[in-house]
C-alpha atoms as a PDB file:
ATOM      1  CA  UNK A   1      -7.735  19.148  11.021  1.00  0.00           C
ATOM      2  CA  UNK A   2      -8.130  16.180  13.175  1.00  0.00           C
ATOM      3  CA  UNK A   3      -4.096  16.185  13.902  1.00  0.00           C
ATOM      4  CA  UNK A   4      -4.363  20.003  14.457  1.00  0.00           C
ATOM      5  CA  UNK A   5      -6.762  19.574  17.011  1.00  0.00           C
ATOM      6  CA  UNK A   6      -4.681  17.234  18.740  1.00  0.00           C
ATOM      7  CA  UNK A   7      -1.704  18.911  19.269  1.00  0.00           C
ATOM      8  CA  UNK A   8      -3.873  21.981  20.454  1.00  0.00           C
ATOM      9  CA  UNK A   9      -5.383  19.582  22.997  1.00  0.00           C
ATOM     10  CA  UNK A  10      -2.739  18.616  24.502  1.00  0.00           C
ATOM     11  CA  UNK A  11      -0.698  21.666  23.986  1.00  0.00           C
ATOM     12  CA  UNK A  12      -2.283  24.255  23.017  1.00  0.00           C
ATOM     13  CA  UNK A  13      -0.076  27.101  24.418  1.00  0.00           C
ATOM     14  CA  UNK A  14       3.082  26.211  22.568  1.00  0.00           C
ATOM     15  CA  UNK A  15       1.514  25.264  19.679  1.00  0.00           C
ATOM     16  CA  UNK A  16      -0.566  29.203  19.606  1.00  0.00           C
ATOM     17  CA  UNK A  17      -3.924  27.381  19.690  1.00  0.00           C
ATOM     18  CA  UNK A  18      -5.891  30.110  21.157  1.00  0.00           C
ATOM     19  CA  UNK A  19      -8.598  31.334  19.941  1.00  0.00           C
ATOM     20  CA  UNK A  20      -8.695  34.079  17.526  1.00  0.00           C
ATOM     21  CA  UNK A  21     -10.165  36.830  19.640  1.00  0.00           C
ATOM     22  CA  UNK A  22      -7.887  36.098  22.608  1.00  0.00           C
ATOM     23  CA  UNK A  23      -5.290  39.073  23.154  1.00  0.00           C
ATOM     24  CA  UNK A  24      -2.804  36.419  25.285  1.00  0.00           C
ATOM     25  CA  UNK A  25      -1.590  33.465  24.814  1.00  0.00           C
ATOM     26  CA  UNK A  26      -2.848  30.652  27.655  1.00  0.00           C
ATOM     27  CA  UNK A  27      -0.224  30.035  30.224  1.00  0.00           C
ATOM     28  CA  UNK A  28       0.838  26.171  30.129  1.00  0.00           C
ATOM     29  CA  UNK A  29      -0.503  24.414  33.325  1.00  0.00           C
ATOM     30  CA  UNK A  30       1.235  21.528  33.878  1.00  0.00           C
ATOM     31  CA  UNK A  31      -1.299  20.540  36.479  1.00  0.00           C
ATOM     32  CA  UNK A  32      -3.218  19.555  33.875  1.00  0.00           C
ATOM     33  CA  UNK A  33      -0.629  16.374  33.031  1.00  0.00           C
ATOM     34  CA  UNK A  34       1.609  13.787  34.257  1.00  0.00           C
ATOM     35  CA  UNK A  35       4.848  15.006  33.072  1.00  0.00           C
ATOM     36  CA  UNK A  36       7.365  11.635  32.472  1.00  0.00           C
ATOM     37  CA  UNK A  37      10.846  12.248  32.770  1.00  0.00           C
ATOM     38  CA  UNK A  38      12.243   9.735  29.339  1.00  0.00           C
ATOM     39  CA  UNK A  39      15.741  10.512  30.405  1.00  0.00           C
ATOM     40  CA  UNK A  40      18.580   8.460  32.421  1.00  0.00           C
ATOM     41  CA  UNK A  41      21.362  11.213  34.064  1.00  0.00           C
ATOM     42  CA  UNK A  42      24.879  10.940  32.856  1.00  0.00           C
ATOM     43  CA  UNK A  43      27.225   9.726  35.386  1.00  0.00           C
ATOM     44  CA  UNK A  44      29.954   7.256  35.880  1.00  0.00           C
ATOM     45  CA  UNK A  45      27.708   4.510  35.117  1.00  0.00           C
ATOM     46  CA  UNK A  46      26.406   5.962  31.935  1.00  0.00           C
ATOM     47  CA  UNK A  47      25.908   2.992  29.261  1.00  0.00           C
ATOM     48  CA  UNK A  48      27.764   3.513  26.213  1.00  0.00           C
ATOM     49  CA  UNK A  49      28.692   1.275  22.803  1.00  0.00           C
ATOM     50  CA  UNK A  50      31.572  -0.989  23.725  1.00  0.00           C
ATOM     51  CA  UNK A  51      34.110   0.896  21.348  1.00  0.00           C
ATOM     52  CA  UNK A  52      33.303   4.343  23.217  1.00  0.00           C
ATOM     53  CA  UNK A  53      36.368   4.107  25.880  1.00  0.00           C
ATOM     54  CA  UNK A  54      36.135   7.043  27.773  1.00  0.00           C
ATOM     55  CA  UNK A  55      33.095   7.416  28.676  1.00  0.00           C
ATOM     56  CA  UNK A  56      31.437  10.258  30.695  1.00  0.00           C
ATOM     57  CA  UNK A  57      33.457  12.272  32.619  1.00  0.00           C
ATOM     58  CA  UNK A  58      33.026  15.352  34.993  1.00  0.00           C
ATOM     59  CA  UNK A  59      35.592  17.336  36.286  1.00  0.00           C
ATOM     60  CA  UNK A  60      35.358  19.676  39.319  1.00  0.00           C
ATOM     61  CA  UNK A  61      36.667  23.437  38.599  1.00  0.00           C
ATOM     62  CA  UNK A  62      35.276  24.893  41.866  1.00  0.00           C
ATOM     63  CA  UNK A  63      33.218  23.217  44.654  1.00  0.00           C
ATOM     64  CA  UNK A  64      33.335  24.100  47.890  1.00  0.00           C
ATOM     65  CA  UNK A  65      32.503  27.622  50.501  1.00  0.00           C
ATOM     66  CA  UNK A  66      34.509  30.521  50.197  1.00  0.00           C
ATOM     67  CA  UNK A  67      34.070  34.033  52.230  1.00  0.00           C
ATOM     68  CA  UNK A  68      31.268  34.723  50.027  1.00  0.00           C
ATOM     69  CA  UNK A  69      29.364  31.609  49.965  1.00  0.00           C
ATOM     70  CA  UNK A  70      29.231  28.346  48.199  1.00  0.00           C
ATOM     71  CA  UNK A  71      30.351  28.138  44.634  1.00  0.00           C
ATOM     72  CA  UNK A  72      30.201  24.949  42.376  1.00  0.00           C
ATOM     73  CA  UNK A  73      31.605  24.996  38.396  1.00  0.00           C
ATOM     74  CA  UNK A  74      32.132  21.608  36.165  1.00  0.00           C
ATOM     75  CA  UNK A  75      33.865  20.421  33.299  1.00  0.00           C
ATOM     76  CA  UNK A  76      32.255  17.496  31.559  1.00  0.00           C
ATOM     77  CA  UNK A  77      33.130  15.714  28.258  1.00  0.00           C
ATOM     78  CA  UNK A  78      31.474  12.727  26.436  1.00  0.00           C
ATOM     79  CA  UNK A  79      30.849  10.814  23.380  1.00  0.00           C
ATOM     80  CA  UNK A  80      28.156  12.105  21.539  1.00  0.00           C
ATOM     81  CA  UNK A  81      26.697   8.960  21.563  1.00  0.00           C
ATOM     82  CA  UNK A  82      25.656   7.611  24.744  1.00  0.00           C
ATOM     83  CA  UNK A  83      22.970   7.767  27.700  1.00  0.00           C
ATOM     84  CA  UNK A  84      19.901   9.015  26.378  1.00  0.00           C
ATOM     85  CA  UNK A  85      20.598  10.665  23.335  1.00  0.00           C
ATOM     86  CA  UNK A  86      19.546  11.638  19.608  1.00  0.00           C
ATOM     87  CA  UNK A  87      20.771  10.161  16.751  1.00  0.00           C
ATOM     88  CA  UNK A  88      20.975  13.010  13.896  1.00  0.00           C
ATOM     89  CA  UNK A  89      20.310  12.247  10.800  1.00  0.00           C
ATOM     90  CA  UNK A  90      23.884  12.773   9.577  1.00  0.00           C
ATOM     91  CA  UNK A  91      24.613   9.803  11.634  1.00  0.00           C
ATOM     92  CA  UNK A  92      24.374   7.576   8.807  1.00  0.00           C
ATOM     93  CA  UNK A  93      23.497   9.990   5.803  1.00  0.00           C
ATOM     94  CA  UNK A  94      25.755  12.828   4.263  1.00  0.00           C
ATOM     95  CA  UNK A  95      22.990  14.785   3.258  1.00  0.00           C
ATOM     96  CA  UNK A  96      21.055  14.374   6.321  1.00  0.00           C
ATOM     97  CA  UNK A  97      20.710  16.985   9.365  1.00  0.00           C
ATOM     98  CA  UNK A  98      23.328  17.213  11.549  1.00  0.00           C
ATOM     99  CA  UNK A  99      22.411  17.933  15.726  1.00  0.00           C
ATOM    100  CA  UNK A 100      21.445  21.765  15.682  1.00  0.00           C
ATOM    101  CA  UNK A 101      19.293  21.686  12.219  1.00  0.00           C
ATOM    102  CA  UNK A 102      16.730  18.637  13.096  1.00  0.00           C
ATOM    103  CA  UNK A 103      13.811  21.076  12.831  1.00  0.00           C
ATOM    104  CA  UNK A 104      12.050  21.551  15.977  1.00  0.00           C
ATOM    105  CA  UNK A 105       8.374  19.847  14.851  1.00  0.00           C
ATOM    106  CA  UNK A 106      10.149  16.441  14.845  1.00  0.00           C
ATOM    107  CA  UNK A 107      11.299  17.071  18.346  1.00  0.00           C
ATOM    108  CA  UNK A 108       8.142  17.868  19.837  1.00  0.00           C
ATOM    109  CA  UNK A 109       5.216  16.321  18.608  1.00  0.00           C
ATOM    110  CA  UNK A 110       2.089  13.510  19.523  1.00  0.00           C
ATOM    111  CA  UNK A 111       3.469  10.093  20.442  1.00  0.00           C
ATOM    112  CA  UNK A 112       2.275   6.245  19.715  1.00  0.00           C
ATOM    113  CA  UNK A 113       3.983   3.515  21.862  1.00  0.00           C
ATOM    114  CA  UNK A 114       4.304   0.253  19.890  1.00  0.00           C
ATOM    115  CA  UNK A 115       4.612  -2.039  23.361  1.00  0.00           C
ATOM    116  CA  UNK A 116       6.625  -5.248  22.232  1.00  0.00           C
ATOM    117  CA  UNK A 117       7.958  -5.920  25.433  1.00  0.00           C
ATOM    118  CA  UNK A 118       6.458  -9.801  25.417  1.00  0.00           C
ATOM    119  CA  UNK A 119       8.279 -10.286  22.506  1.00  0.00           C
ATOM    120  CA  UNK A 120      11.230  -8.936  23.176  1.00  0.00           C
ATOM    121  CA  UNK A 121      11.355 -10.558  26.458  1.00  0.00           C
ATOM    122  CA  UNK A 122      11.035 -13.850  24.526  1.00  0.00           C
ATOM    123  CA  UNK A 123      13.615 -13.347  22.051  1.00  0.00           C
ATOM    124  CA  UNK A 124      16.715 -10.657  22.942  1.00  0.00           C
ATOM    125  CA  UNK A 125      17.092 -10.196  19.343  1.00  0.00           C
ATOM    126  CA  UNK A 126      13.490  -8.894  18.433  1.00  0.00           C
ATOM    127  CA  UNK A 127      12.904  -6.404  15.495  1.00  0.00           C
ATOM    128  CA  UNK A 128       9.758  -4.784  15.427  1.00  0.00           C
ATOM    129  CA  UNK A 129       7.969  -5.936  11.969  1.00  0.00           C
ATOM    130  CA  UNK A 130       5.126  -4.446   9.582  1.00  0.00           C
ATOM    131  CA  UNK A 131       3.043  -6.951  11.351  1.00  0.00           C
ATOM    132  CA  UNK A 132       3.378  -4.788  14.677  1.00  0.00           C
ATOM    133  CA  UNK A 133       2.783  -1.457  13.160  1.00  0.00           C
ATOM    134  CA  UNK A 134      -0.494  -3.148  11.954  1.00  0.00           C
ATOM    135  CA  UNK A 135      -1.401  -4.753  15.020  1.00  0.00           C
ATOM    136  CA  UNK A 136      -1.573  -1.291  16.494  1.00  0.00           C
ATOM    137  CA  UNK A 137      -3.262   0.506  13.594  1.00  0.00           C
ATOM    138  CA  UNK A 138      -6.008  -1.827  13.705  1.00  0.00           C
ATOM    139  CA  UNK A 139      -6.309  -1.254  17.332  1.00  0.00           C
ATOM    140  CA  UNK A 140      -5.459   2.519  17.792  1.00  0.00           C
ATOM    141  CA  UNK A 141      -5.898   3.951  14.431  1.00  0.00           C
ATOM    142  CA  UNK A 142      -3.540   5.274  11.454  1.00  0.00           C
ATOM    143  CA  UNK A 143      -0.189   6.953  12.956  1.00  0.00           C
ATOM    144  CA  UNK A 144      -0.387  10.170  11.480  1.00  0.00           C
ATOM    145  CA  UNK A 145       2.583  12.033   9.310  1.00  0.00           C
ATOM    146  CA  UNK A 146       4.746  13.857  11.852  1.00  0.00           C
ATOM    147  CA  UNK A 147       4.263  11.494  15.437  1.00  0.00           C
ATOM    148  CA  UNK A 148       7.235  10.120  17.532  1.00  0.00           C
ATOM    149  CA  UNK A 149       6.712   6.720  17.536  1.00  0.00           C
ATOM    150  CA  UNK A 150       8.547   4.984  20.291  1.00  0.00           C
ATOM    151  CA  UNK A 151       9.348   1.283  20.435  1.00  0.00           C
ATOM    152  CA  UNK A 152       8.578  -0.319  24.482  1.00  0.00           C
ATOM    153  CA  UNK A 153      10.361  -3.079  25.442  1.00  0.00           C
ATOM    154  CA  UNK A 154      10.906  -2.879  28.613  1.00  0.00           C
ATOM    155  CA  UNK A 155      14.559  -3.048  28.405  1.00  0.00           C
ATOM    156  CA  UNK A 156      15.036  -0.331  31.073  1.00  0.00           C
ATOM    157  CA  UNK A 157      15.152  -2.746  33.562  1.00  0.00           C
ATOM    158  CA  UNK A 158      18.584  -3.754  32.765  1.00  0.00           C
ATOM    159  CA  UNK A 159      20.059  -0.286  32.949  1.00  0.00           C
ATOM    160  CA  UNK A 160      22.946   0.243  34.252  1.00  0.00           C
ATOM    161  CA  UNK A 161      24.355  -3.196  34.035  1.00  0.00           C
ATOM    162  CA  UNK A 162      25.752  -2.525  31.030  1.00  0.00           C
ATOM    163  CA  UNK A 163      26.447  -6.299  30.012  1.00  0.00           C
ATOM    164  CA  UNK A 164      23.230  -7.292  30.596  1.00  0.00           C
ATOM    165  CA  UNK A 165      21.653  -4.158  28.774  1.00  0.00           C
ATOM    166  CA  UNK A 166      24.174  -4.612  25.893  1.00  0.00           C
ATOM    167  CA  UNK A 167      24.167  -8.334  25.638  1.00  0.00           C
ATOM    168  CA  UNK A 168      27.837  -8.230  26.490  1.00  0.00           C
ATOM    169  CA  UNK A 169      30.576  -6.327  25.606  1.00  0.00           C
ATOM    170  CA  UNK A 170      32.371  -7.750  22.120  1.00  0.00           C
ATOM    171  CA  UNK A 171      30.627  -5.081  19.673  1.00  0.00           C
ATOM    172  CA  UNK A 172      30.902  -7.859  17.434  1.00  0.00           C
ATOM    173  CA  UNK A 173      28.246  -9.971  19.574  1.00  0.00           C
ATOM    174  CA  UNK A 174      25.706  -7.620  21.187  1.00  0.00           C
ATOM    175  CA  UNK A 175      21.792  -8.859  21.897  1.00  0.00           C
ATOM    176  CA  UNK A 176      18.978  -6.557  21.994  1.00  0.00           C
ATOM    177  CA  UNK A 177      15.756  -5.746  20.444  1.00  0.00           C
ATOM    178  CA  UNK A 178      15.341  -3.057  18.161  1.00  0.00           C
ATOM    179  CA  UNK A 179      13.234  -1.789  14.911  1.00  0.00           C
ATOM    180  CA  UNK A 180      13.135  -3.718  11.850  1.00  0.00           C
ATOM    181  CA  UNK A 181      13.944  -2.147   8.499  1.00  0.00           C
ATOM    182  CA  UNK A 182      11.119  -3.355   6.725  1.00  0.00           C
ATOM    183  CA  UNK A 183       8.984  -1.654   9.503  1.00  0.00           C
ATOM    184  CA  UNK A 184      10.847   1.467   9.334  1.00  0.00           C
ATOM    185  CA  UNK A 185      10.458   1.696   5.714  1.00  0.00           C
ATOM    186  CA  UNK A 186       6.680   2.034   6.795  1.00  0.00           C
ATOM    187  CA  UNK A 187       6.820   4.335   9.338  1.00  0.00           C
ATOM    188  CA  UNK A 188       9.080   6.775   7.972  1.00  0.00           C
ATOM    189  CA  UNK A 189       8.109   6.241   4.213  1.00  0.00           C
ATOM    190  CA  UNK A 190       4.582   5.495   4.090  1.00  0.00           C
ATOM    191  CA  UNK A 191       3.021   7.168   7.568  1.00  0.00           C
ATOM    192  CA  UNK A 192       5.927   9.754   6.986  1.00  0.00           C
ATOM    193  CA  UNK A 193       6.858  10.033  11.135  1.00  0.00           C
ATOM    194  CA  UNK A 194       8.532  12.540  12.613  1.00  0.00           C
ATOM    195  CA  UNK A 195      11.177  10.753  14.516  1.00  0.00           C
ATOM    196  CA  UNK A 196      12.095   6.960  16.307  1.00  0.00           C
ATOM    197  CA  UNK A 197      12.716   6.421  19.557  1.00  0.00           C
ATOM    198  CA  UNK A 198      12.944   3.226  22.146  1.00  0.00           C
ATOM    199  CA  UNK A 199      14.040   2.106  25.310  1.00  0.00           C
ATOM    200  CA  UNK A 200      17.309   0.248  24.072  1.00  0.00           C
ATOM    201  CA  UNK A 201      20.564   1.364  23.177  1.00  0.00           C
ATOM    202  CA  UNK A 202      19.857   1.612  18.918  1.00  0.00           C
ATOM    203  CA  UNK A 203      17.168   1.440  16.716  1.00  0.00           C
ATOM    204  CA  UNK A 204      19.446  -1.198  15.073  1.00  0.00           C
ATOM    205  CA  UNK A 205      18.992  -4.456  17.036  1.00  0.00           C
ATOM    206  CA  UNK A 206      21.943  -5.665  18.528  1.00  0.00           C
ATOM    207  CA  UNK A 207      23.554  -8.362  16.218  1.00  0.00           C
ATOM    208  CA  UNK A 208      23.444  -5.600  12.958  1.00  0.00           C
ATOM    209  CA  UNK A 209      26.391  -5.397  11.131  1.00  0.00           C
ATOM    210  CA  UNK A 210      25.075  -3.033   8.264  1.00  0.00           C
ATOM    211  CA  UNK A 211      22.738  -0.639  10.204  1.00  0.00           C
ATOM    212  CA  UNK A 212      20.144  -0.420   7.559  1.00  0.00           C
ATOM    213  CA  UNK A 213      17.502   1.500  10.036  1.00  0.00           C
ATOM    214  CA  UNK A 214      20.319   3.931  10.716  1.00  0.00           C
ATOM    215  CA  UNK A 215      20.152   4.413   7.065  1.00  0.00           C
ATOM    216  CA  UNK A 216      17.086   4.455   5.996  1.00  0.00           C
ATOM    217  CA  UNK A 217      16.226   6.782   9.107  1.00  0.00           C
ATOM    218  CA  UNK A 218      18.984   8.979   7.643  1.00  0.00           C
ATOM    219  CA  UNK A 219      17.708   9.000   3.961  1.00  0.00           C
ATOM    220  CA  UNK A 220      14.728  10.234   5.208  1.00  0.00           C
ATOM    221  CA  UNK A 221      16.168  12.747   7.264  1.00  0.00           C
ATOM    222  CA  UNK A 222      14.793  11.093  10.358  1.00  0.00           C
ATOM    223  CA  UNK A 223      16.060  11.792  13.997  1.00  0.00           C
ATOM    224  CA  UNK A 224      16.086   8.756  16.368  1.00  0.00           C
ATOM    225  CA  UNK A 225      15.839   8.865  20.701  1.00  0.00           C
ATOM    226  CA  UNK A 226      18.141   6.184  21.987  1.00  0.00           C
ATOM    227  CA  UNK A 227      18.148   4.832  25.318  1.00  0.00           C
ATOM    228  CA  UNK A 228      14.857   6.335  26.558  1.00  0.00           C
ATOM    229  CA  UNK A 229      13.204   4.905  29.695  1.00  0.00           C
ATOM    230  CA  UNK A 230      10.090   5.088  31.678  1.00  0.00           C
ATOM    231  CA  UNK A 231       8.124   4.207  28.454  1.00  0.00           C
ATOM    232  CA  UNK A 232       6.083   1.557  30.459  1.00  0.00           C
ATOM    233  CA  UNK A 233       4.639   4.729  32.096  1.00  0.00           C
ATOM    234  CA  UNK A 234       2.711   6.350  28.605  1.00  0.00           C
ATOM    235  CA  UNK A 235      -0.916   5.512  27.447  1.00  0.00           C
ATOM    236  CA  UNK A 236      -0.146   3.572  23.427  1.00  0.00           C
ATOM    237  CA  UNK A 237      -1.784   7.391  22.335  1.00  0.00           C
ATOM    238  CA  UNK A 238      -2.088  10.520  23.629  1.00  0.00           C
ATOM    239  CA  UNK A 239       1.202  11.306  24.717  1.00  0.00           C
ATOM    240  CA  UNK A 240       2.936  14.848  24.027  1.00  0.00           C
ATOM    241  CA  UNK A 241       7.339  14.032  23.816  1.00  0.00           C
ATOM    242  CA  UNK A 242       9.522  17.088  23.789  1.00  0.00           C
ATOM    243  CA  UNK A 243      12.704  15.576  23.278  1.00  0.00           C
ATOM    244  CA  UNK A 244      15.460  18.354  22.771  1.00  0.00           C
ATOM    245  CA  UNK A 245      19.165  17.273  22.207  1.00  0.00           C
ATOM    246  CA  UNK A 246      22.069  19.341  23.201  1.00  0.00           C
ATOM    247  CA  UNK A 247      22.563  21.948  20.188  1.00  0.00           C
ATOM    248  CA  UNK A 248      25.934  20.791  18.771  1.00  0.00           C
ATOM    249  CA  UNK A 249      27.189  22.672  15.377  1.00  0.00           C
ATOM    250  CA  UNK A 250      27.894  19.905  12.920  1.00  0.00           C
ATOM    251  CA  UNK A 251      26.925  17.258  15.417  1.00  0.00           C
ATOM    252  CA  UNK A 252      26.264  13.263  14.570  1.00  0.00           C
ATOM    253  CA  UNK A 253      23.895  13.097  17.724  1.00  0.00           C
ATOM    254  CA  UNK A 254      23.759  14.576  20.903  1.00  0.00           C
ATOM    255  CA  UNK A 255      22.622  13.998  24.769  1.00  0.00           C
ATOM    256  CA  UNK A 256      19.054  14.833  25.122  1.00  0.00           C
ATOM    257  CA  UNK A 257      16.351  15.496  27.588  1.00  0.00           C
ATOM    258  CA  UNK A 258      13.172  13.950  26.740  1.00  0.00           C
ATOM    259  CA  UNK A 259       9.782  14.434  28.293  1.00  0.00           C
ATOM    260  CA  UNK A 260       6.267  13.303  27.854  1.00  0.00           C
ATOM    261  CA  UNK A 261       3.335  15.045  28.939  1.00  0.00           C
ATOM    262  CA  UNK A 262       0.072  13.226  29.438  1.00  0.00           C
ATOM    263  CA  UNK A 263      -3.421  14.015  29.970  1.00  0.00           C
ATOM    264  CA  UNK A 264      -4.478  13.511  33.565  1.00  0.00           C
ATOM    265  CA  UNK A 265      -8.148  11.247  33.929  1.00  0.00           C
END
């Protein structure tokens, strides 16, 4: 009940929260929130995995007036996994959901934001641990079955410098923070989540050579937000993410739009 009144609160019209004698939905008003972009564009300085080699590209079809007007049409192509972008389950799991069947409640749901950025600013190869997740438990309450819980560290401020986002570029020797597994096997097994996201470019840290998040993420049929930004800007509860990925057939991952809504004082 209490998570049910949540999600009405702080979106009650998509979620069909109105009361039972109403005859019409209630429109949306967005006035009522801050509305944070979590996305970076894709352009020619898009950050991508050192083994991805071609990167994002755009083509122009038509651009340009003609007698009856202006008319602008693009081409675009890139690897499924770059910019800000989901991570589908199938990823790393053969059983697990590729991009167009993640089902839409782990998309869109009530976010916590675990802020680590101290740490990870003290050690580029951070991974969040059970002792975090408990840290902000005892501070913000039990995450409850179905949130996004995003990981802050503040690593936004290296985009677009891809070295310095990436650590470098042998994929052999990348640096940055990411989850842990043992705290993953927490919030995915235990508080049951909806979905992972952060503000670096994997929710394995850097230096992994076995991507056991990826996995266990996957076995539990988990989606995961990479390279999110502007997570400095959310409250650590209270946050509403709609975070929907480009609907690729058989897909691994896929760019994505993500957005948080949050209640205005």
């Amino acid at each position: 009940m209490e998570r049910l009144t949540l999600l009405c609160a702080l979106f009650f019209a998509l979620a069909a929260c109105a009361p039972p004698e109403a005859q019409t939905p209630t429109p949306i008003d967005l006035s009522a929130y801050n509305v944070v972009d979590l996305s970076y564009p894709y352009n020619d300085k898009t950050v991508y995995w050192p083994t991805e080699k071609s990167g994002f590209v755009k083509t122009t079809l038509s651009e340009g007036m003609s007698e009856d007007g202006f008319y602008a049409a693009f081409a675009i192509s890139t690897p499924e996994h770059g910019g800000t972008h989901m991570d589908a389950p199938y990823h790393f799991d053969i059983n697990g959901d590729t991009a167009e069947a993640v089902p839409l409640p782990r998309l869109m749901a009530p976010a916590v934001v675990i802020d680590v950025s101290d740490k990870a600013a003290a050690d580029r190869n951070y991974r969040l641990a059970p002792e975090d997740v408990a840290a902000f438990e005892a501070a913000h309450g039990e995450i409850a079955p179905g949130a996004i819980v995003l990981m802050r560290t503040d690593w936004s401020r290296y985009w677009p410098d891809a070295e310095a986002y990436l650590g470098g570029d042998d994929p052999a020797a990348l640096s940055f923070p990411s989850f842990g597994a043992e705290a993953v096997r927490v919030l995915v097994e235990e508080r049951r989540v909806g979905a992972l996201g952060l503000d670096t470019a994997s929710t394995d840290y850097g230096l992994s050579r076995s991507f056991p998040v990826h996995r266990i993420m996957g076995a539990a049929n988990t989606p995961g937000f990479e390279n999110l930004t502007n997570l400095d800007k959310l409250p650590p509860t209270g946050a509403f993410v709609i975070a929907l990925p480009m609907k690729i057939e058989g897909g691994s991952g896929a760019p994505l739009r993500a957005v948080a809504l949050t209640p205005k004082d």
